[in-house]
C-alpha atoms as a PDB file:
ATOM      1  CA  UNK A   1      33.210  10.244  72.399  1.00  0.00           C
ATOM      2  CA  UNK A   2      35.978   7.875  70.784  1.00  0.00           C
ATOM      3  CA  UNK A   3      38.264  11.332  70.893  1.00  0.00           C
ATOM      4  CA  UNK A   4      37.651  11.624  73.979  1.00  0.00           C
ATOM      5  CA  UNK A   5      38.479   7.715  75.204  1.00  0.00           C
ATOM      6  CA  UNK A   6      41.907   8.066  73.508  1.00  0.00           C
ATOM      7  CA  UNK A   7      42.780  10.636  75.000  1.00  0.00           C
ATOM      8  CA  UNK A   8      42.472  13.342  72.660  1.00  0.00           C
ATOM      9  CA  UNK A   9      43.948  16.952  73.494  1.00  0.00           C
ATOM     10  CA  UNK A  10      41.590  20.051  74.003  1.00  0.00           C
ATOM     11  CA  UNK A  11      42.316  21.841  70.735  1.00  0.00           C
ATOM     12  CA  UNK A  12      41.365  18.509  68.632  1.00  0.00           C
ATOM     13  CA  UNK A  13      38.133  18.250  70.174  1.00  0.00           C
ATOM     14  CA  UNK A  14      37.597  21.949  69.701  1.00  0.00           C
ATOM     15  CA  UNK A  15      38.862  21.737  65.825  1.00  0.00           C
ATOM     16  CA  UNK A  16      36.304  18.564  65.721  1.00  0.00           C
ATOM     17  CA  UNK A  17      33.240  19.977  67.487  1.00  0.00           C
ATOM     18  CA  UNK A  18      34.085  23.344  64.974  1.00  0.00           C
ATOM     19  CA  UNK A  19      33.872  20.859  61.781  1.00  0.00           C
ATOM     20  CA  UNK A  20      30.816  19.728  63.085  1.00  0.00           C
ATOM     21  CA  UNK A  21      29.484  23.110  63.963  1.00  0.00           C
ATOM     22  CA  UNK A  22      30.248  24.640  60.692  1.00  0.00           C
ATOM     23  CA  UNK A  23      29.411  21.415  58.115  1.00  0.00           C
ATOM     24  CA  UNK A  24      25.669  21.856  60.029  1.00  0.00           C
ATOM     25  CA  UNK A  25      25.417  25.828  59.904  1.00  0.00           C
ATOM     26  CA  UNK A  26      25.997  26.335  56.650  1.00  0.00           C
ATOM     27  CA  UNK A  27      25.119  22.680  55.459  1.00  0.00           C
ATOM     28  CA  UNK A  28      21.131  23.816  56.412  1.00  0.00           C
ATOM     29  CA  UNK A  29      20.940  26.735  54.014  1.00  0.00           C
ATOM     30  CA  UNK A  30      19.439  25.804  51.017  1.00  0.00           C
ATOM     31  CA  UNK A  31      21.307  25.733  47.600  1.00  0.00           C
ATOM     32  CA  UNK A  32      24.015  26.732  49.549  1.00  0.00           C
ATOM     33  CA  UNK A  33      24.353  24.248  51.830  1.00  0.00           C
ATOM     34  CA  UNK A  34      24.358  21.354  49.007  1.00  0.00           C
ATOM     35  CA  UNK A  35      27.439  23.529  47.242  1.00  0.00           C
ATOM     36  CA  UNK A  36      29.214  23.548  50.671  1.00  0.00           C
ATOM     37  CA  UNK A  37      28.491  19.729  51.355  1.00  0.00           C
ATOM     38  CA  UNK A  38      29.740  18.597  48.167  1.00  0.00           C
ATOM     39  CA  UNK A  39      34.042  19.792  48.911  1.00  0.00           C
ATOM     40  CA  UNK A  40      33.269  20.014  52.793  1.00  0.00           C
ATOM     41  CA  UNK A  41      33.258  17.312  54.346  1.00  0.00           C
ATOM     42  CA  UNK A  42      33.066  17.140  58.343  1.00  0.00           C
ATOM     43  CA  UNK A  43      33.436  13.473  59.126  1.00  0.00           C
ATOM     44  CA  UNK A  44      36.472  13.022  56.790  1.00  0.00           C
ATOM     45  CA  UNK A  45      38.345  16.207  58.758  1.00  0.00           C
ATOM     46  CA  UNK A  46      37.609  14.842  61.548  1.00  0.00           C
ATOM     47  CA  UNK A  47      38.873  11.474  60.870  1.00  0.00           C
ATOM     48  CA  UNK A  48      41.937  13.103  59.256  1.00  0.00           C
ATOM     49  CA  UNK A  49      42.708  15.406  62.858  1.00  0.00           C
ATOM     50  CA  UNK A  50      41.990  12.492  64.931  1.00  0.00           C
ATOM     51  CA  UNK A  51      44.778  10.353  62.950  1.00  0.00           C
ATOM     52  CA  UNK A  52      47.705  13.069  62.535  1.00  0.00           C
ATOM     53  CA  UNK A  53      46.809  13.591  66.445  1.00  0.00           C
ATOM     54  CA  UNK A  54      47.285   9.687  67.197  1.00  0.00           C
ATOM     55  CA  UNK A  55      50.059   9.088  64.695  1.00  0.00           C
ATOM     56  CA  UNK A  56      51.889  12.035  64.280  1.00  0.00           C
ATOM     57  CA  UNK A  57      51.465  14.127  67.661  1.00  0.00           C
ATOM     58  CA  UNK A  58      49.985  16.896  65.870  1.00  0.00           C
ATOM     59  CA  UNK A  59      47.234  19.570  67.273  1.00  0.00           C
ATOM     60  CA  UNK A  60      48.440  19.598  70.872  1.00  0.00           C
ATOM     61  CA  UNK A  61      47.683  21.838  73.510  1.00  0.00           C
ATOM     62  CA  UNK A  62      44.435  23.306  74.786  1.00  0.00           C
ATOM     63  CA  UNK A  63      41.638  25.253  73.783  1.00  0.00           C
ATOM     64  CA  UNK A  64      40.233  27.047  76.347  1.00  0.00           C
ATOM     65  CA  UNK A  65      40.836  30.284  75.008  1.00  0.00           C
ATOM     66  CA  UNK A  66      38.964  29.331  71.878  1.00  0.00           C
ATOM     67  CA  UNK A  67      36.299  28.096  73.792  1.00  0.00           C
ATOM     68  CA  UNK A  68      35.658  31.070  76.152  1.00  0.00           C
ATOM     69  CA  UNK A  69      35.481  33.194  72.845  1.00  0.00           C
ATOM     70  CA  UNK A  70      32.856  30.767  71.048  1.00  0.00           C
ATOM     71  CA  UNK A  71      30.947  30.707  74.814  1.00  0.00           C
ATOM     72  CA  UNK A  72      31.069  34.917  74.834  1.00  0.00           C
ATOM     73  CA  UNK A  73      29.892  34.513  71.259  1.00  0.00           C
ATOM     74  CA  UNK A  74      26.894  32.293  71.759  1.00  0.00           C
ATOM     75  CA  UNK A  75      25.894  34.404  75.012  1.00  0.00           C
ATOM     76  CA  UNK A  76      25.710  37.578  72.546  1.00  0.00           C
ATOM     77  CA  UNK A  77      23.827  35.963  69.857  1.00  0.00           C
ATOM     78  CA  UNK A  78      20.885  35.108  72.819  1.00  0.00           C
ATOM     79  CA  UNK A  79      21.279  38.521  73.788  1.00  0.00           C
ATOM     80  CA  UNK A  80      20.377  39.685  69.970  1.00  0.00           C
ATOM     81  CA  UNK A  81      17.905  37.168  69.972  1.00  0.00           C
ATOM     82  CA  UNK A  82      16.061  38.079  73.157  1.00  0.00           C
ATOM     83  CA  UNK A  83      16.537  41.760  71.920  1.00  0.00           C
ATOM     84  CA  UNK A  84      15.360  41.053  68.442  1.00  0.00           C
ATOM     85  CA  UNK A  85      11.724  39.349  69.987  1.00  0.00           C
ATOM     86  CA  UNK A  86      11.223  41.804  72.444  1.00  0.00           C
ATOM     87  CA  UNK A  87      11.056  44.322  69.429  1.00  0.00           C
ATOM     88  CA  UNK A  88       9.571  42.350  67.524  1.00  0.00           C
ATOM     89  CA  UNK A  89       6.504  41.669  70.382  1.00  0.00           C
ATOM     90  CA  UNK A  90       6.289  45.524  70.830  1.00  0.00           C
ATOM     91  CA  UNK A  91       5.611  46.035  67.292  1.00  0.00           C
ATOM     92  CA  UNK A  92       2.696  43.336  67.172  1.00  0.00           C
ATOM     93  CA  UNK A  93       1.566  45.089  70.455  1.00  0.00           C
ATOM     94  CA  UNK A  94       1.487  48.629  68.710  1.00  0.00           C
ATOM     95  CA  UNK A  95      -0.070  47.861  65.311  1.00  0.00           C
ATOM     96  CA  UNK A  96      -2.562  45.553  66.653  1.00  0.00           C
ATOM     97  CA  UNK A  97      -3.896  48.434  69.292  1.00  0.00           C
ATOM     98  CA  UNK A  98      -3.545  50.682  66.483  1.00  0.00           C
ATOM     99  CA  UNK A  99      -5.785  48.401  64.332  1.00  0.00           C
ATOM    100  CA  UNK A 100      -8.185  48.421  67.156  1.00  0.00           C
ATOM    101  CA  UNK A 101      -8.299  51.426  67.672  1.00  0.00           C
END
């Protein structure tokens, strides 16, 4: 929220919110994860794009076309989801009437 009291631009926030996004995706697979965490390192990017934005001007501009793609993303990953159960459920339905049977 400090980003966002200073008045940081749209693509910072994005780059931010994408640091955080990533460190936590990959961060939760085991063995993995720990090998990612130990040379990437979220808060310290973060930090970094927040000062070069402050002192330096850097990162301007806006990111809604970034976001739009990330929000298209998400929506098909529910959709795979949702698909992905609803197979899932149909299969449970068939074997257990064929186990009944």
């Amino acid at each position: 929220l400090s980003m966002v009291r200073y008045g940081a631009s749209g693509k910072v926030i994005f780059l931010m919110v994408w640091n955080i996004l990533l460190d936590t995706l990959i961060g939760g697979i085991p063995v993995l994860g720990d090998i990612f965490d130990l040379k990437y390192k979220a808060n310290r990017r973060n930090f970094e794009l927040f000062r070069d934005y402050l002192n330096e001007g850097k990162h301007q501009g806006s990111a809604w076309r970034w976001m739009l793609l990330l929000f298209i993303a998400l929506i098909a990953l529910v959709c795979l989801l949702i698909i992905g159960l609803w197979v899932m459920v149909d299969l449970f339905w068939e074997l257990l009437r064929y186990l009944l049977l």
